[in-house]
PDB file of N, CA and C in Angstrom:
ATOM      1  N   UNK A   1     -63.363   0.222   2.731  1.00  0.00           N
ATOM      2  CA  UNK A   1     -63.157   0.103   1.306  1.00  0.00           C
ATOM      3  C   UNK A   1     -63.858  -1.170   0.823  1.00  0.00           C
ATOM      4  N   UNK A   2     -64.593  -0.800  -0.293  1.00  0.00           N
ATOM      5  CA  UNK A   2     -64.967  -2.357  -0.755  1.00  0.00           C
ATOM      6  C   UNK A   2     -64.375  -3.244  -1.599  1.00  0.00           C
ATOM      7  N   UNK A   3     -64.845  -4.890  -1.704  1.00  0.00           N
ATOM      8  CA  UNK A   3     -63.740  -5.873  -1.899  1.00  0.00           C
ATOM      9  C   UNK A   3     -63.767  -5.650  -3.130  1.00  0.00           C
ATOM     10  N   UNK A   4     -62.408  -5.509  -3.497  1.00  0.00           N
ATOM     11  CA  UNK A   4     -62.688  -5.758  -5.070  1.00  0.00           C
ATOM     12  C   UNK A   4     -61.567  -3.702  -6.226  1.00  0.00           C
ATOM     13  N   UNK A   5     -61.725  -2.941  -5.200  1.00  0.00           N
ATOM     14  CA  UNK A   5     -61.627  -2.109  -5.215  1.00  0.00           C
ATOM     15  C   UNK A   5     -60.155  -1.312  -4.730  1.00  0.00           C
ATOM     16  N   UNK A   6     -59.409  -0.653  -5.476  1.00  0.00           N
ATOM     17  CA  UNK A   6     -58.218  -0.517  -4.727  1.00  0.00           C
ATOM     18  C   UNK A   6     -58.028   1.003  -5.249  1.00  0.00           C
ATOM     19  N   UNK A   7     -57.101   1.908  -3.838  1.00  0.00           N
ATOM     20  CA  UNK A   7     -57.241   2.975  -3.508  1.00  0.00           C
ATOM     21  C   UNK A   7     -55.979   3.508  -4.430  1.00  0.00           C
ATOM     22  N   UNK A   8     -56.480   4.504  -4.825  1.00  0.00           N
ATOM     23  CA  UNK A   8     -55.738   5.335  -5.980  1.00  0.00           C
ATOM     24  C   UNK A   8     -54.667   6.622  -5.596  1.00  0.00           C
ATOM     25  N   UNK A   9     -53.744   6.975  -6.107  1.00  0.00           N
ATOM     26  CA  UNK A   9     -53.315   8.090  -5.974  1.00  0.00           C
ATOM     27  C   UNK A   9     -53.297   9.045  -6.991  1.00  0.00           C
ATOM     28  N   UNK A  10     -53.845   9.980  -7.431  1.00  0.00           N
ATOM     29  CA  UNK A  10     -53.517  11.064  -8.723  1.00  0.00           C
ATOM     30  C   UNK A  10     -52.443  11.694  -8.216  1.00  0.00           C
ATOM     31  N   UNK A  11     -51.940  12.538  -9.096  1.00  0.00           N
ATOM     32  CA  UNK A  11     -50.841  13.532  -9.035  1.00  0.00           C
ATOM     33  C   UNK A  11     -51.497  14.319  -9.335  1.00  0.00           C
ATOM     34  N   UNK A  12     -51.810  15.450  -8.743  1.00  0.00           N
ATOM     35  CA  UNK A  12     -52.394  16.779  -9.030  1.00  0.00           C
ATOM     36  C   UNK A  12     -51.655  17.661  -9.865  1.00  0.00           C
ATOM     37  N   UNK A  13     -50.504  17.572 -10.389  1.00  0.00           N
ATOM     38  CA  UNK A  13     -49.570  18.378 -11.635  1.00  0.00           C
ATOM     39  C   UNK A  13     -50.579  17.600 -12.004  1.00  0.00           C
ATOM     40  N   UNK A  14     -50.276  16.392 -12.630  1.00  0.00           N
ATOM     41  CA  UNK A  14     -50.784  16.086 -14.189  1.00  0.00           C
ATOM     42  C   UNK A  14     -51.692  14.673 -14.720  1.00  0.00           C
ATOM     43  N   UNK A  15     -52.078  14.764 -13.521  1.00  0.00           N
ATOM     44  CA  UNK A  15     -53.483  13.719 -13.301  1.00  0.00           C
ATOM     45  C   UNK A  15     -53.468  12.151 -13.464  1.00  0.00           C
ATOM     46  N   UNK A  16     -51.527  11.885 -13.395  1.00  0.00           N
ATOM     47  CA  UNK A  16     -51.273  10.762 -13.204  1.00  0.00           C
ATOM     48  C   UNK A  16     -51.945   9.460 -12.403  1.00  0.00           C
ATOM     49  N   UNK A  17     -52.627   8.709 -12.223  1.00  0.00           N
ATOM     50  CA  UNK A  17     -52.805   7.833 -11.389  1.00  0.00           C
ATOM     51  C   UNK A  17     -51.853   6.966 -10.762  1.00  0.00           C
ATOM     52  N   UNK A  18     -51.447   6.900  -9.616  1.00  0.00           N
ATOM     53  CA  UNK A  18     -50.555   5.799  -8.715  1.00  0.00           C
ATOM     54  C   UNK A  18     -51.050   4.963  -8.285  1.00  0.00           C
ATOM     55  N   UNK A  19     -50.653   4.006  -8.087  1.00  0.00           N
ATOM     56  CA  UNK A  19     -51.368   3.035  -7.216  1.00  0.00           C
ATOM     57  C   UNK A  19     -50.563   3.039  -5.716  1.00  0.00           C
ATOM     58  N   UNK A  20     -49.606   3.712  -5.843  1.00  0.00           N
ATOM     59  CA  UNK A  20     -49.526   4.188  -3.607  1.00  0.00           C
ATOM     60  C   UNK A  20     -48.773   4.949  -3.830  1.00  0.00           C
ATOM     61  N   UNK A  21     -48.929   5.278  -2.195  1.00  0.00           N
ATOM     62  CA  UNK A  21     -48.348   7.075  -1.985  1.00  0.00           C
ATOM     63  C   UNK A  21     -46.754   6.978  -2.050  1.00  0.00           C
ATOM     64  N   UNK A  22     -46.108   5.758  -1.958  1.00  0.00           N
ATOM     65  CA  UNK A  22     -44.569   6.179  -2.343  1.00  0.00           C
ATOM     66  C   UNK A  22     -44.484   6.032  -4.259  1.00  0.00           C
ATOM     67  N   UNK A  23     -45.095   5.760  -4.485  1.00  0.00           N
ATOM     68  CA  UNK A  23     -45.105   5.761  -5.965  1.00  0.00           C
ATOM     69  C   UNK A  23     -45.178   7.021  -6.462  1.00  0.00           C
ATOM     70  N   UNK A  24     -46.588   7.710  -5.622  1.00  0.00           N
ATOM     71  CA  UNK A  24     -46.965   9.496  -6.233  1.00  0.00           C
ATOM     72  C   UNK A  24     -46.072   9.994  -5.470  1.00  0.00           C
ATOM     73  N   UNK A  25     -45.151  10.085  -4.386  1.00  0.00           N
ATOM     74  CA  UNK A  25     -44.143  10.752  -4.236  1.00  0.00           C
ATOM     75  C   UNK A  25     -42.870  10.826  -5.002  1.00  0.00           C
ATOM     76  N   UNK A  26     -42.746   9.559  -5.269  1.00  0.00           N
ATOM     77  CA  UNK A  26     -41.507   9.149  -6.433  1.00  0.00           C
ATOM     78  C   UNK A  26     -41.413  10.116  -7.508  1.00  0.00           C
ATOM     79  N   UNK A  27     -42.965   9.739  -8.479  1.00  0.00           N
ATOM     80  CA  UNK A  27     -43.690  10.099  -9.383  1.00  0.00           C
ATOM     81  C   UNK A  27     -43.179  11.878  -9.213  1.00  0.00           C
ATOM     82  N   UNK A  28     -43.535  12.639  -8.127  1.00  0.00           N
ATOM     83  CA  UNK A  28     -43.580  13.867  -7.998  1.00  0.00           C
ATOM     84  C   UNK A  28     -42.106  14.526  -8.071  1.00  0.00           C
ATOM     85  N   UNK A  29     -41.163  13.479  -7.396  1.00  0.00           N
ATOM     86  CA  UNK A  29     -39.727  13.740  -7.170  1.00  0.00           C
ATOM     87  C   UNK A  29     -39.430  13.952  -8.859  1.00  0.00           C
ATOM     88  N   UNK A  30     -39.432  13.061  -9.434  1.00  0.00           N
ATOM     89  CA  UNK A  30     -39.332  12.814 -10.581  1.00  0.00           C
ATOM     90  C   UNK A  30     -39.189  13.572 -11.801  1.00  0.00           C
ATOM     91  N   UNK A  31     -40.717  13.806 -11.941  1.00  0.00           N
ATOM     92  CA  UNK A  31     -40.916  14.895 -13.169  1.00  0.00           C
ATOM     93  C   UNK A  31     -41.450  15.914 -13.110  1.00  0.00           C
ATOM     94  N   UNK A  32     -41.950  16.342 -11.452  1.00  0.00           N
ATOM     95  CA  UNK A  32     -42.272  17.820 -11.379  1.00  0.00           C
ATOM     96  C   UNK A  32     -41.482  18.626 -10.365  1.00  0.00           C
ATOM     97  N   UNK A  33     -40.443  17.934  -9.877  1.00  0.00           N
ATOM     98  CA  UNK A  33     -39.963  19.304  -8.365  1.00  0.00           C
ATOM     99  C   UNK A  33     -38.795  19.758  -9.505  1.00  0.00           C
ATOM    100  N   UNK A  34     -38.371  20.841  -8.990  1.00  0.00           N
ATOM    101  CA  UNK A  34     -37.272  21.933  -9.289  1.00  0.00           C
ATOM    102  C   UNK A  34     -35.977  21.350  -9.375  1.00  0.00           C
ATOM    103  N   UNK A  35     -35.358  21.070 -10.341  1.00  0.00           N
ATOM    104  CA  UNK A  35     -34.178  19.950 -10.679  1.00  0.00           C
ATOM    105  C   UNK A  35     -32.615  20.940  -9.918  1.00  0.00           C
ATOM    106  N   UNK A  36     -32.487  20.627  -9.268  1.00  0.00           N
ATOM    107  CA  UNK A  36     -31.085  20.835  -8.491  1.00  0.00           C
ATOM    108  C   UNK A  36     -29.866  20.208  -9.003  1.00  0.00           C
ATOM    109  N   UNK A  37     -29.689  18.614  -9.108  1.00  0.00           N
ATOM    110  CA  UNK A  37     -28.334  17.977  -9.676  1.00  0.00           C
ATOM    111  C   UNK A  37     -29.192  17.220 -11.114  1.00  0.00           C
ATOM    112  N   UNK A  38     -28.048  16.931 -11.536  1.00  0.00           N
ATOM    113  CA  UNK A  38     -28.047  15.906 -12.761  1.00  0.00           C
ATOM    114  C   UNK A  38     -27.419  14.258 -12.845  1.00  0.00           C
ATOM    115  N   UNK A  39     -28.124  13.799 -13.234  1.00  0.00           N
ATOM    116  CA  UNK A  39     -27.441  12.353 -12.877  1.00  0.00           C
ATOM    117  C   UNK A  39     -27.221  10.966 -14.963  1.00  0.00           C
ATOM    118  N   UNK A  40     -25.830  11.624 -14.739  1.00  0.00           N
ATOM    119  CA  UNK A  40     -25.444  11.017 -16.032  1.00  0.00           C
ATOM    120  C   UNK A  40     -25.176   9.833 -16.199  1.00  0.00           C
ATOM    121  N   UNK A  41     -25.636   8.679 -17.023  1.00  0.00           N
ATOM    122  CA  UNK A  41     -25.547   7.959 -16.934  1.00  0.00           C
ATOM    123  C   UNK A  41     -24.160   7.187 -17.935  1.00  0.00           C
ATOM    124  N   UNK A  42     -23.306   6.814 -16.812  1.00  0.00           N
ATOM    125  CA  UNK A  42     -21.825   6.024 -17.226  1.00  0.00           C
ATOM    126  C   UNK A  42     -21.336   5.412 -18.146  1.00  0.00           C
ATOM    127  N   UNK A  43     -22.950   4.886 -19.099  1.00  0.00           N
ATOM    128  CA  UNK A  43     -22.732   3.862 -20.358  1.00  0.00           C
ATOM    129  C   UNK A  43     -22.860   4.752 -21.371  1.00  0.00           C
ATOM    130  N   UNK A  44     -23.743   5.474 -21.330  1.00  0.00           N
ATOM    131  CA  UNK A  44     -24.133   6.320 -22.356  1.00  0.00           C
ATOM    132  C   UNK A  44     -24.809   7.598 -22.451  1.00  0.00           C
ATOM    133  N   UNK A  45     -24.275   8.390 -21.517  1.00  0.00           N
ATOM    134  CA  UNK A  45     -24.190   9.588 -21.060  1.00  0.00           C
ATOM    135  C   UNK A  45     -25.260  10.386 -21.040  1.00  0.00           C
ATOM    136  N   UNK A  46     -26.108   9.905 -21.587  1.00  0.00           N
ATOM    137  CA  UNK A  46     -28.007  10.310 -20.735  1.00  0.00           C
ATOM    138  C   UNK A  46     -28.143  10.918 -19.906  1.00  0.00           C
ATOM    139  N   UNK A  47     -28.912  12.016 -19.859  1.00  0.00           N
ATOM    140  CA  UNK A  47     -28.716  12.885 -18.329  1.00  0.00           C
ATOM    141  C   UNK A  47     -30.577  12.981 -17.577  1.00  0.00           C
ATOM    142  N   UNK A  48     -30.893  12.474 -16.354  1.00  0.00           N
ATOM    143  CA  UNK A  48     -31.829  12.241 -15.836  1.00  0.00           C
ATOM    144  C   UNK A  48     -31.847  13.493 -14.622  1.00  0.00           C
ATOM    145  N   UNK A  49     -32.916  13.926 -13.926  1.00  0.00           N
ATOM    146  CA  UNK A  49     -33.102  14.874 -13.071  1.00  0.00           C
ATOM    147  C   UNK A  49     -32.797  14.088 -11.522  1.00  0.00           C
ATOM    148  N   UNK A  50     -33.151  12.525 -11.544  1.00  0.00           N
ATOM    149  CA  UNK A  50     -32.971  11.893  -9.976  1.00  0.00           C
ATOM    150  C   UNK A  50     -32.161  10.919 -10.426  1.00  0.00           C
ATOM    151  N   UNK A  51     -32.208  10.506  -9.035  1.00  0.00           N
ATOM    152  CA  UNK A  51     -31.168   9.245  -9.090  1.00  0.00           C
ATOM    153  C   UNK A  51     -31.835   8.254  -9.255  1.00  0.00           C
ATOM    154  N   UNK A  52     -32.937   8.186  -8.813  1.00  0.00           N
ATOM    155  CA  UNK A  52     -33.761   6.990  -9.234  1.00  0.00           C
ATOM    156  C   UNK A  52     -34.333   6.582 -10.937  1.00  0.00           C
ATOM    157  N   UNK A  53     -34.642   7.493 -11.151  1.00  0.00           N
ATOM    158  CA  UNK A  53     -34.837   7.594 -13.126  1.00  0.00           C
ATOM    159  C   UNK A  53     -33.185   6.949 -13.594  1.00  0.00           C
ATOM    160  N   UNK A  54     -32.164   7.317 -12.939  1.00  0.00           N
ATOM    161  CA  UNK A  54     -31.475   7.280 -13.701  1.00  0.00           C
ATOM    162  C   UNK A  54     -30.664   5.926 -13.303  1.00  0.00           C
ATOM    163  N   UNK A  55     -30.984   4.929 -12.120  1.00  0.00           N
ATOM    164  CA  UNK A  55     -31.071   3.972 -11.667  1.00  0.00           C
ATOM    165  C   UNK A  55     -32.418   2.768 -12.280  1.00  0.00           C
ATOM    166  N   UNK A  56     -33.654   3.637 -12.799  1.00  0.00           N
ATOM    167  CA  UNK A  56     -34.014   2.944 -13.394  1.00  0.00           C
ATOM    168  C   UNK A  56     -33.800   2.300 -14.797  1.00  0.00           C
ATOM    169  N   UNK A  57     -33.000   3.563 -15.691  1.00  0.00           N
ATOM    170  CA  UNK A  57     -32.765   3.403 -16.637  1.00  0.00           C
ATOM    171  C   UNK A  57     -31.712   2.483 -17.021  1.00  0.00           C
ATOM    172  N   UNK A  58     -30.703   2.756 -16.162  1.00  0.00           N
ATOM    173  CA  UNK A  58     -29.444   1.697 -16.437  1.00  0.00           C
ATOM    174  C   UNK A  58     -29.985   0.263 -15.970  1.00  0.00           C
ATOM    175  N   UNK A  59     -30.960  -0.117 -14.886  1.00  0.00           N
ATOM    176  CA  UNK A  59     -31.373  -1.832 -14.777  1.00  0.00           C
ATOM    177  C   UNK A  59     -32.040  -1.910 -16.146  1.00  0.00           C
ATOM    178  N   UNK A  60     -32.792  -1.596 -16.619  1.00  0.00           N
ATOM    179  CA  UNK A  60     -33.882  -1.571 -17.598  1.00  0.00           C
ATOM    180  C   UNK A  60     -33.519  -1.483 -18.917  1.00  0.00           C
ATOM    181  N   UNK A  61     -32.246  -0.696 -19.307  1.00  0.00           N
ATOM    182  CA  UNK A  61     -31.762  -0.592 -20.909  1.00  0.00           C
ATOM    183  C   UNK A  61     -30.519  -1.100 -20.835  1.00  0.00           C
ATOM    184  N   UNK A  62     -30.045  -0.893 -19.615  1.00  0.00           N
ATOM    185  CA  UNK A  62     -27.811  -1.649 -19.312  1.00  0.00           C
ATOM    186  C   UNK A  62     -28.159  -3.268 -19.316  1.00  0.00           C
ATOM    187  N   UNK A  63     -29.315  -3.480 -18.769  1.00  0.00           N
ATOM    188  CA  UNK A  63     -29.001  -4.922 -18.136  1.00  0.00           C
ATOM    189  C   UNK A  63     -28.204  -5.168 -16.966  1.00  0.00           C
ATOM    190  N   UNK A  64     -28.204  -4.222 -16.121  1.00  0.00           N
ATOM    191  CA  UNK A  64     -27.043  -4.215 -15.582  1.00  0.00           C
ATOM    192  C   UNK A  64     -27.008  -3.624 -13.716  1.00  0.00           C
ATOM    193  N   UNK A  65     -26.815  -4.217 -13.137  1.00  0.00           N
ATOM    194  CA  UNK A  65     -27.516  -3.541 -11.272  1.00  0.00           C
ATOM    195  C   UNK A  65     -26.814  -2.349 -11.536  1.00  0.00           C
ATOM    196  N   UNK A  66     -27.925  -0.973 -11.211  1.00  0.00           N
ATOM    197  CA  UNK A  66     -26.988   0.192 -11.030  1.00  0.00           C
ATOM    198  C   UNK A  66     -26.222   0.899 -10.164  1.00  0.00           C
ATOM    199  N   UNK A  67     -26.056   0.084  -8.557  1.00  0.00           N
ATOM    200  CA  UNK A  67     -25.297   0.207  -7.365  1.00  0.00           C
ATOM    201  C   UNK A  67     -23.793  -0.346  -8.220  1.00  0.00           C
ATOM    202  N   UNK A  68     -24.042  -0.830  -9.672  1.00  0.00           N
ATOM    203  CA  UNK A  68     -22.328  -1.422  -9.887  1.00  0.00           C
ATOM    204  C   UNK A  68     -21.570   0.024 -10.377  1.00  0.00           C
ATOM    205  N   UNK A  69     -22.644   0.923 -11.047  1.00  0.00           N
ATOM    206  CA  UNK A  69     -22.048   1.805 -11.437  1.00  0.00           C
ATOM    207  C   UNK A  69     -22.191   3.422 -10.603  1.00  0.00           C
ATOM    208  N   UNK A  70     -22.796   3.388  -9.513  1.00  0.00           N
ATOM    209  CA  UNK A  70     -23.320   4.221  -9.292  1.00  0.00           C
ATOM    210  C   UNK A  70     -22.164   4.784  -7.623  1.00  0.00           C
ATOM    211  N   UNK A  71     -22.031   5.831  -7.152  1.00  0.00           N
ATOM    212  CA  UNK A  71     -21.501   5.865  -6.241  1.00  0.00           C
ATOM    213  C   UNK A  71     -22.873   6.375  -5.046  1.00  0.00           C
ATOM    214  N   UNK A  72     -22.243   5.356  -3.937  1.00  0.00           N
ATOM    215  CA  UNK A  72     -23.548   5.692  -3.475  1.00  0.00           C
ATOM    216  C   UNK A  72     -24.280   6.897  -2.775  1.00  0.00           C
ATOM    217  N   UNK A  73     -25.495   7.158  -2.318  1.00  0.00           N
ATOM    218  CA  UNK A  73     -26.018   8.484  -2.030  1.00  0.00           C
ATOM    219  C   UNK A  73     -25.237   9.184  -1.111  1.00  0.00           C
ATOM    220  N   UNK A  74     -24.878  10.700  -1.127  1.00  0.00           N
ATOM    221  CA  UNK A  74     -24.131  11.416  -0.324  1.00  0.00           C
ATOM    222  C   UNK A  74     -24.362  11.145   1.413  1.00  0.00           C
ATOM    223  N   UNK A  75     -25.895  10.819   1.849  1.00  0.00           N
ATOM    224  CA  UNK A  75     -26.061  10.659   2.622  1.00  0.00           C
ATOM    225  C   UNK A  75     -25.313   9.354   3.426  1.00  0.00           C
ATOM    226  N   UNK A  76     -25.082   8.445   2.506  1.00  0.00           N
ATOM    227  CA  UNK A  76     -24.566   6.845   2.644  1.00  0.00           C
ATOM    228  C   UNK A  76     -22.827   7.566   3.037  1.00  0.00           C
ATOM    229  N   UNK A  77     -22.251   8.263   2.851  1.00  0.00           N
ATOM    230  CA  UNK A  77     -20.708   8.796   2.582  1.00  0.00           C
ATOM    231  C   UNK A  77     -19.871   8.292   3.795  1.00  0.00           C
ATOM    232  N   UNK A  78     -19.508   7.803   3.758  1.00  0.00           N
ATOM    233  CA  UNK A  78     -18.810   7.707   5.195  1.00  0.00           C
ATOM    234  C   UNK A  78     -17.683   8.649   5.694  1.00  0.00           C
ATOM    235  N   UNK A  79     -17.435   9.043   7.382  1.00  0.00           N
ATOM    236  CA  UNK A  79     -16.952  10.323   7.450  1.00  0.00           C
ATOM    237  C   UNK A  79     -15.519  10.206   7.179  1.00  0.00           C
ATOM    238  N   UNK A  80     -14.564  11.078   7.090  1.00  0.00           N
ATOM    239  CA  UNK A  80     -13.681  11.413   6.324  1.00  0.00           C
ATOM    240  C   UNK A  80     -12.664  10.837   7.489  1.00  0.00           C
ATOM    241  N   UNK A  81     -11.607  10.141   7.463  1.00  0.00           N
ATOM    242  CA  UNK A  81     -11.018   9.911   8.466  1.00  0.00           C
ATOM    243  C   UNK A  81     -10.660  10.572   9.426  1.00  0.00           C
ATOM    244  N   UNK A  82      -9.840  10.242  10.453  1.00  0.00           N
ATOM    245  CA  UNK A  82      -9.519  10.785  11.385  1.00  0.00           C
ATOM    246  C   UNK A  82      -8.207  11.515  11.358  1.00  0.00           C
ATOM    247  N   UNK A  83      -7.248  12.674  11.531  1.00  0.00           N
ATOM    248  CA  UNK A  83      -6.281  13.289  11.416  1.00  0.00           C
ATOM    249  C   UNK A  83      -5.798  13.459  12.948  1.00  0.00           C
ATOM    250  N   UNK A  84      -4.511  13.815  12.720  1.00  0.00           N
ATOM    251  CA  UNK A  84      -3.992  13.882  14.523  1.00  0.00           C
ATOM    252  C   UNK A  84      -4.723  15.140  15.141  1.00  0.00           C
ATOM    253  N   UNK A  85      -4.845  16.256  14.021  1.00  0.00           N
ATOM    254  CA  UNK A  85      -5.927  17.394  14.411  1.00  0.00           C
ATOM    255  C   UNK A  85      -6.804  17.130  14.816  1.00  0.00           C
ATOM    256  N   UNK A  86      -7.729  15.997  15.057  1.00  0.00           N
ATOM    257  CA  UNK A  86      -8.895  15.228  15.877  1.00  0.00           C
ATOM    258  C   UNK A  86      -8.827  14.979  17.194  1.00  0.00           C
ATOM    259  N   UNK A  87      -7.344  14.410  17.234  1.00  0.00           N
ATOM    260  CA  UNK A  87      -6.878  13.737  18.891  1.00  0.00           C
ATOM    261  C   UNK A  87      -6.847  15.009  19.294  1.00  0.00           C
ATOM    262  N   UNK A  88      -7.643  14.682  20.791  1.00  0.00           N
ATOM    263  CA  UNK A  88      -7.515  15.607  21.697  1.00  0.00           C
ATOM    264  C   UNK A  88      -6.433  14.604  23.044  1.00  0.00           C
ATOM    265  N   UNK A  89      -5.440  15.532  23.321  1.00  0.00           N
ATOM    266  CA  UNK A  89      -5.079  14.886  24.806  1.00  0.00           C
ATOM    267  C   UNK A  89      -5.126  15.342  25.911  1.00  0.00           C
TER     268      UNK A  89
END
């Protein structure tokens, strides 16, 4: 690559330019895949397609970290306790 020069990403939907590939993935998550959940936002009930739009929106217009309002990703969940139906003896 030459000096001076820095490597681009388009979005092929809609000819966005990125400047890196987690950006055009973001970018893609974002405003072109097939919307599954909704993510409302707590202050003022705004409804965004990701969690990240809608994490951006509350730092950016709340003033405000959105891990304060946000519960965290399902994946983060921790498992459900333990019941005596668990113990094996």
């Amino acid at each position: 690559m030459l000096a001076g020069l820095k490597k681009v990403f388009p979005c092929l939907a809609c000819g966005k330019v990125l400047c890196s590939k987690a950006s055009l993935k973001r970018h893609v998550a974002d405003k072109h895949a097939s919307r599954q959940e909704e993510y409302r936002c707590a202050i003022c009930e705004r409804v965004y397609c990701s969690r990240n739009s809608l994490m951006t929106h509350i730092y950016t217009y709340h003033k405000t970290r959105p891990t304060m309002l946000l519960p965290p990703p399902p994946h983060h969940a921790p498992p459900p306790p333990a019941t005596h139906s668990d113990v094996k003896f």
